[in-house]
C-alpha atoms as a PDB file:
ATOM      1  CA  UNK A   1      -4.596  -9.606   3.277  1.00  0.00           C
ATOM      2  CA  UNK A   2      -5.577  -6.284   4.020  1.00  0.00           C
ATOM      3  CA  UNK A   3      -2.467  -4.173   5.781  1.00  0.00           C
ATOM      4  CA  UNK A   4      -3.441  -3.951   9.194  1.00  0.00           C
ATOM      5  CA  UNK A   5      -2.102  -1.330  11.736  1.00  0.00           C
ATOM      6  CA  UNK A   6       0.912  -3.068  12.993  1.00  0.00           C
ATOM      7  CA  UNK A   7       1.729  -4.245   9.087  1.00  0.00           C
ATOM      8  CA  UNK A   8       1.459  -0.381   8.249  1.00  0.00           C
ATOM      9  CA  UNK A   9       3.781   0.295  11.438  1.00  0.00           C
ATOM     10  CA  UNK A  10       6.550  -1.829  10.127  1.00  0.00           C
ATOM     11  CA  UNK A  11       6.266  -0.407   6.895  1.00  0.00           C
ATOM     12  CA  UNK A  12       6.824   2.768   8.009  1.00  0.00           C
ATOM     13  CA  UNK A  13       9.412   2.016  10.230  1.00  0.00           C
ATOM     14  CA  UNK A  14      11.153   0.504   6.899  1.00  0.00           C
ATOM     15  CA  UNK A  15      10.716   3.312   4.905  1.00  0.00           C
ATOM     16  CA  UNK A  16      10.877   6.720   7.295  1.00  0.00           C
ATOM     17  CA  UNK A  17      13.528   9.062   6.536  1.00  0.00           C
ATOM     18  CA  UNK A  18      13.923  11.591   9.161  1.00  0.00           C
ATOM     19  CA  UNK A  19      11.010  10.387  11.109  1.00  0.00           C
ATOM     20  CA  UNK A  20       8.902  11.198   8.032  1.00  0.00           C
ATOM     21  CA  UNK A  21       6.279   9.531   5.427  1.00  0.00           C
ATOM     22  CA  UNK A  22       5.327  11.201   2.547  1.00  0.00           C
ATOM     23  CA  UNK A  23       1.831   9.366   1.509  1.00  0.00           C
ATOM     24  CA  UNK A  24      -0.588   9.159  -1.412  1.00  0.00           C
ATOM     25  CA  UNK A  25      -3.205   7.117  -2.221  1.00  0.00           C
ATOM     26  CA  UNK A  26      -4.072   5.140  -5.546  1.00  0.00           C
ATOM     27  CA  UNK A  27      -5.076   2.447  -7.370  1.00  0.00           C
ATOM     28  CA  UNK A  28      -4.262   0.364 -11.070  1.00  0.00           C
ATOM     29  CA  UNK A  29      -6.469   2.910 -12.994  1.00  0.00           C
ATOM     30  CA  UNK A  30      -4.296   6.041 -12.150  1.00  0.00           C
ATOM     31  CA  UNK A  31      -0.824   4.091 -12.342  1.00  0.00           C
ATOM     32  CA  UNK A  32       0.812   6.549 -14.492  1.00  0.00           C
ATOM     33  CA  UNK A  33      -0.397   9.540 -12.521  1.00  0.00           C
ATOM     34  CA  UNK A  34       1.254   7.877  -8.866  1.00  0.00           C
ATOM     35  CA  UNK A  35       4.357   6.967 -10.842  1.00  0.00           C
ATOM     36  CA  UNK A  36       4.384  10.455 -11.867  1.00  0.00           C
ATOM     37  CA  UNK A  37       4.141  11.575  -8.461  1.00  0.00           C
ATOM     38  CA  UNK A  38       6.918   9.001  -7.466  1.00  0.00           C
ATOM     39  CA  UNK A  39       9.290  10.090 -10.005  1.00  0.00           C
ATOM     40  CA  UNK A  40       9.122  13.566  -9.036  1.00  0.00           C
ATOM     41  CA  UNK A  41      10.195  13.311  -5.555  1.00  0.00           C
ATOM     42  CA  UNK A  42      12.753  11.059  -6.140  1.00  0.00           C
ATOM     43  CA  UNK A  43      14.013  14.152  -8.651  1.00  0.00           C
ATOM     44  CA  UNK A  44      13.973  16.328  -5.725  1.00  0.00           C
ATOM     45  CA  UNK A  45      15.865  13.423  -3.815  1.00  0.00           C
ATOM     46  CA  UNK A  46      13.063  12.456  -1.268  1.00  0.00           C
ATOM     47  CA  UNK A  47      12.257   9.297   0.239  1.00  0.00           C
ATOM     48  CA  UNK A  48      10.557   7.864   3.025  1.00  0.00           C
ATOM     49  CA  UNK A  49       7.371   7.109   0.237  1.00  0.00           C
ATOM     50  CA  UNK A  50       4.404   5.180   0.818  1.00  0.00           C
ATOM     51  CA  UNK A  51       1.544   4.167  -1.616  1.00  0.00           C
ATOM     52  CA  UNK A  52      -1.949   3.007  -0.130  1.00  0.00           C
ATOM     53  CA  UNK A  53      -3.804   0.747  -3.217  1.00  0.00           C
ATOM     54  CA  UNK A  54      -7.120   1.361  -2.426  1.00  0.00           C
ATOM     55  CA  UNK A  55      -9.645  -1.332  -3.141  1.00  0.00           C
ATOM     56  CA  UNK A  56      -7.151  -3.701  -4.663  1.00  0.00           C
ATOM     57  CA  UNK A  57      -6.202  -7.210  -3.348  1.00  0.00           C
ATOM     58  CA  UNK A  58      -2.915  -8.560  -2.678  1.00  0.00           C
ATOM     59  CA  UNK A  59      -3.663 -11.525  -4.888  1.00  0.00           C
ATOM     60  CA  UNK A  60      -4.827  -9.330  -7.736  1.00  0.00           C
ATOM     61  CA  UNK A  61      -2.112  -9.615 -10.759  1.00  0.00           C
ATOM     62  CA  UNK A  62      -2.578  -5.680 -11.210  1.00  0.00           C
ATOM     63  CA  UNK A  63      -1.850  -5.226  -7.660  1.00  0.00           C
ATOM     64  CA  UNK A  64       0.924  -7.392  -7.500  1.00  0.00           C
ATOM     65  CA  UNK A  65       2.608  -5.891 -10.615  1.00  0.00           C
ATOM     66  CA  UNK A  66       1.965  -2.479  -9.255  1.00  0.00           C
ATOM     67  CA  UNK A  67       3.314  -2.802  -6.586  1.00  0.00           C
ATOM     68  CA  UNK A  68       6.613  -4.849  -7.507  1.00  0.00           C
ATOM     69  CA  UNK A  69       7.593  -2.000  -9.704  1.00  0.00           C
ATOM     70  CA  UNK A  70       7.151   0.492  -7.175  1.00  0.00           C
ATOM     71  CA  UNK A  71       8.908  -1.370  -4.729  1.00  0.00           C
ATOM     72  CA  UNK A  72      11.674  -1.261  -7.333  1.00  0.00           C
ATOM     73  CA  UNK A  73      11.875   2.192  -6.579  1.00  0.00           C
ATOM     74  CA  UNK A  74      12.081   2.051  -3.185  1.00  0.00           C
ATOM     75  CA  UNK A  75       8.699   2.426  -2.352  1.00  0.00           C
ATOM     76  CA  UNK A  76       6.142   0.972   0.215  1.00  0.00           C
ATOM     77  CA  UNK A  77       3.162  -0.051  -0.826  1.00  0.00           C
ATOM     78  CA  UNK A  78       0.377  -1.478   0.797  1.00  0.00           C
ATOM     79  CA  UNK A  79      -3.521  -2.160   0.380  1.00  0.00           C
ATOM     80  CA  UNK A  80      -6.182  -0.225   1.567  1.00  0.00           C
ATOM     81  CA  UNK A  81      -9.546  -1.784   1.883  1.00  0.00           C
ATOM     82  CA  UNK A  82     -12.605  -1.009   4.015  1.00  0.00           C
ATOM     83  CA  UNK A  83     -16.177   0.351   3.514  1.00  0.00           C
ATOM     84  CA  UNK A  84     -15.428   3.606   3.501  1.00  0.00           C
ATOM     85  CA  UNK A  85     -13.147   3.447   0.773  1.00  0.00           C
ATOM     86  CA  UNK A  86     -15.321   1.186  -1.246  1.00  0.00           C
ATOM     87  CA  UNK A  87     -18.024   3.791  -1.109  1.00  0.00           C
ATOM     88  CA  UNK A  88     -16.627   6.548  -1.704  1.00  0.00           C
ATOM     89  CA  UNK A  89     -12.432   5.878  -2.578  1.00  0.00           C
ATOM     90  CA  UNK A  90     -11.985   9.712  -2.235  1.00  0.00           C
ATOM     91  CA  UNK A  91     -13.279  10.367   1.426  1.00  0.00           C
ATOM     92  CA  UNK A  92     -12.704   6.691   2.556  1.00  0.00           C
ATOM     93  CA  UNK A  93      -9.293   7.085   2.809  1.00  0.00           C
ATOM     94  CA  UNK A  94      -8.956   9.103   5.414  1.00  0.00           C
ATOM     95  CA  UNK A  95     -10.002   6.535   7.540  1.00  0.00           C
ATOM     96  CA  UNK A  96      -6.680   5.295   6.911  1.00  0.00           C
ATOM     97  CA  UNK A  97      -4.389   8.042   8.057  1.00  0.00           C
ATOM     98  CA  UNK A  98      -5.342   7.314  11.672  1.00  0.00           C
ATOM     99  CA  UNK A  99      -2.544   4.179  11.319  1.00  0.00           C
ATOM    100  CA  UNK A 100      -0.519   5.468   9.706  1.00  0.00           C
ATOM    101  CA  UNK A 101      -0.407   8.964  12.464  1.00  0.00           C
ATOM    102  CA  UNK A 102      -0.452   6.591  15.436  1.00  0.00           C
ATOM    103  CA  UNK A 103       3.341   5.635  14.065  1.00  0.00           C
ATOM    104  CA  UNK A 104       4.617   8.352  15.604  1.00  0.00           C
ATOM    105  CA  UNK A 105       6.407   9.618  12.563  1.00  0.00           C
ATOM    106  CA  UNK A 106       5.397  12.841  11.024  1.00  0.00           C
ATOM    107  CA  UNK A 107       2.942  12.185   7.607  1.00  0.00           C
ATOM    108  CA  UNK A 108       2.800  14.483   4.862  1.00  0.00           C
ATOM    109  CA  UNK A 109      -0.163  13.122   2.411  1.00  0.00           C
ATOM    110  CA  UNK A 110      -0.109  14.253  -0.729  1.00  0.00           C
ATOM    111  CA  UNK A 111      -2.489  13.419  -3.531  1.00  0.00           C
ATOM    112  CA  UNK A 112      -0.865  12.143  -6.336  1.00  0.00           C
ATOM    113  CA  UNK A 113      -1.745  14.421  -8.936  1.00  0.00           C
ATOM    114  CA  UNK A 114       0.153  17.024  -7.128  1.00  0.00           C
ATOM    115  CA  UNK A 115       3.743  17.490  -8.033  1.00  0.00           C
ATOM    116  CA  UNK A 116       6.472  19.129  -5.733  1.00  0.00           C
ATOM    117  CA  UNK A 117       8.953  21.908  -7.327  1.00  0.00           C
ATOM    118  CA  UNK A 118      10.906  21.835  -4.114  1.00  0.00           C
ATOM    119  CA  UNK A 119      11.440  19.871  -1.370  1.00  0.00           C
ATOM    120  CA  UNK A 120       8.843  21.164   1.558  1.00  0.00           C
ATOM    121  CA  UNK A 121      10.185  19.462   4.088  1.00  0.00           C
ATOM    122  CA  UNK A 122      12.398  21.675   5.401  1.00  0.00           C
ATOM    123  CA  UNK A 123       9.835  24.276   4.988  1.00  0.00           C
ATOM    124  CA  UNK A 124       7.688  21.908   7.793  1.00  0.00           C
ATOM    125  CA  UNK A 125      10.240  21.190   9.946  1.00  0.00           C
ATOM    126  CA  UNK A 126      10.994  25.257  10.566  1.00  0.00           C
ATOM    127  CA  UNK A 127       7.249  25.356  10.982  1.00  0.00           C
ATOM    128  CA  UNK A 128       7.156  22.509  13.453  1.00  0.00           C
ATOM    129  CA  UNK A 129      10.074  24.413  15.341  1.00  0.00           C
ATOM    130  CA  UNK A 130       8.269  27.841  15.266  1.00  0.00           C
ATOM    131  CA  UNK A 131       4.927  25.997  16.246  1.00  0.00           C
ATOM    132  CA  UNK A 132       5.640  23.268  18.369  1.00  0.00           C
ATOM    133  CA  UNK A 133       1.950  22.903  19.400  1.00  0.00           C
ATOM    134  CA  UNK A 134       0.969  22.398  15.695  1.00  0.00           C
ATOM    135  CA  UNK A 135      -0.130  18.926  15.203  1.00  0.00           C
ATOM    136  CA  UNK A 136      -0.873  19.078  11.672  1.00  0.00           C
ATOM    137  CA  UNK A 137      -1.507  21.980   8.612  1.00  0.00           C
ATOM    138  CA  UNK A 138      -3.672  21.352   5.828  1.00  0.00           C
ATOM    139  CA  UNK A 139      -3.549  23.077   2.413  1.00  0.00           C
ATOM    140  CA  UNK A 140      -6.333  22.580   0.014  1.00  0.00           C
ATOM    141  CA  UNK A 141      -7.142  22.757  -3.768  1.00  0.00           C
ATOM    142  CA  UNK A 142     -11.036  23.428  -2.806  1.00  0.00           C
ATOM    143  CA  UNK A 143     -12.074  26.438  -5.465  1.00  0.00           C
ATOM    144  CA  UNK A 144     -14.681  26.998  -2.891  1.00  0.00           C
ATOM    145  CA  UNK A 145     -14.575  27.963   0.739  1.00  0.00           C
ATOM    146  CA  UNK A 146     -14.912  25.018   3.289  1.00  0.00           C
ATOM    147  CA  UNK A 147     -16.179  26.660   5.651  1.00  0.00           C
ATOM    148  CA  UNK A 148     -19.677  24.721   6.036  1.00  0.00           C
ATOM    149  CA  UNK A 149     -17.100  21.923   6.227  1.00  0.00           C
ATOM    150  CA  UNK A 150     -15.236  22.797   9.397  1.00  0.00           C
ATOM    151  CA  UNK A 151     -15.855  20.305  12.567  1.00  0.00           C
ATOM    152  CA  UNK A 152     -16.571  21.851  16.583  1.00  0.00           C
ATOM    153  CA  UNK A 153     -15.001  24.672  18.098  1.00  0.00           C
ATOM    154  CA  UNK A 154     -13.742  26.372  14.592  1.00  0.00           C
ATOM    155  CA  UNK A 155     -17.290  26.215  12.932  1.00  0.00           C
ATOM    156  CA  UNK A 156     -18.975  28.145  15.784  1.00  0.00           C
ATOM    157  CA  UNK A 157     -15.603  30.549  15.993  1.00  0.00           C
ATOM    158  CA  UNK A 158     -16.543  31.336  12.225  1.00  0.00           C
ATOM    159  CA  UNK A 159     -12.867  30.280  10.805  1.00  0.00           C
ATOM    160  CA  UNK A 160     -11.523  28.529   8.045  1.00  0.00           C
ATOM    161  CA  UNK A 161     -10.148  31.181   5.362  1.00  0.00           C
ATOM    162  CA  UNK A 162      -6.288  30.827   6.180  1.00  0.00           C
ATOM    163  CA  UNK A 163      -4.943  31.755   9.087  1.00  0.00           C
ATOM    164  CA  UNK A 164      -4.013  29.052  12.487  1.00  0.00           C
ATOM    165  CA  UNK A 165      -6.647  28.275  14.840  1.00  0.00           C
ATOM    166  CA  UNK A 166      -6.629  26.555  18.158  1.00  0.00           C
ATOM    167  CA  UNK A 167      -9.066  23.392  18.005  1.00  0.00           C
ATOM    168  CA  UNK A 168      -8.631  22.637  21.507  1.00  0.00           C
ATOM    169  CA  UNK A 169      -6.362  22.174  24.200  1.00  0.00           C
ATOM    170  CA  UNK A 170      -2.550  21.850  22.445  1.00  0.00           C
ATOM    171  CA  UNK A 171      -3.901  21.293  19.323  1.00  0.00           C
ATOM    172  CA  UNK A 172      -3.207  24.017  16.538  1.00  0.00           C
ATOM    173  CA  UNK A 173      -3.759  23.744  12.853  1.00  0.00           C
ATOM    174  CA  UNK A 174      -2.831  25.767  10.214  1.00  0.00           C
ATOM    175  CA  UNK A 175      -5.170  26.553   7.194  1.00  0.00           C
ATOM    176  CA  UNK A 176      -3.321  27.657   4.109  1.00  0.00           C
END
């Protein structure tokens, strides 16, 4: 069965700490890299985690053992399955944030081959009370600019190296 918005709903209702997610997406062939990432922010004492299996099958027998042990640690997991992320796994997925924002809760995704030294979340929510028309901020590993990637209003304004900038009414975003 492929987790559908209102299964992802109740999973993050189940597993939000301080109206919070922290998200990263997977699958059985980088298992040691997303336990990695799961061990680390449990060091730093974090929870409210959530692992999307993308392109994997709740009957598969890798799926199913992945995800028992990571339930063991307190962990959601679900699938996440679709065209886009069968064509391309690494821009597919964000077709799958949508559900997951449309909780309500705030969603930090993180790719798990990143690991956290400190906790950022209080870090956000001082930024969330110093901005409170930021809807989201996005940091990026590119080693090139993204400029050429930018969508509407902040393409023709010529942004995208750092900085915030207003896409729109009551939506700001912050570039780091």
């Amino acid at each position: 069965m492929v987790a559908g918005v209102a299964d992802v709903g109740a999973l993050v209702r189940e597993h939000a700490v301080d109206n919070t997610v922290i998200v990263t997406f997977s699958n059985d062939r980088q298992q040691h890299i997303t336990f990695n990432w799961v061990y680390h922010w449990q060091q730093l004492r974090v929870g409210g985690l959530l692992v999307g299996m993308m392109n994997m099958k709740e009957t598969q027998p890798a799926y199913r053992a992945l995800a028992t042990k990571l339930r063991a640690l307190s962990v959601g997991v679900y699938t996440v399955n679709g065209r886009e992320v069968l064509a391309q796994p690494q821009g597919g997925r964000w077709f799958h944030v949508l559900p997951l924002l449309q909780t309500g809760v705030r969603v930090l995704l993180s790719d798990s081959d990143a690991v956290w030294l400190r906790n950022p979340l209080p870090y956000f929510r001082l930024l969330e009370e110093r901005h409170p028309s930021l809807d989201f901020a996005v940091s990026s590993d590119a080693q090139f600019g993204t400029d050429g990637r930018l969508l509407g209003a902040a393409a023709e304004e010529g942004g995208g190296r750092g900085g915030g900038r207003r896409l729109g009414r009551g939506t700001e975003v912050s570039v780091t």
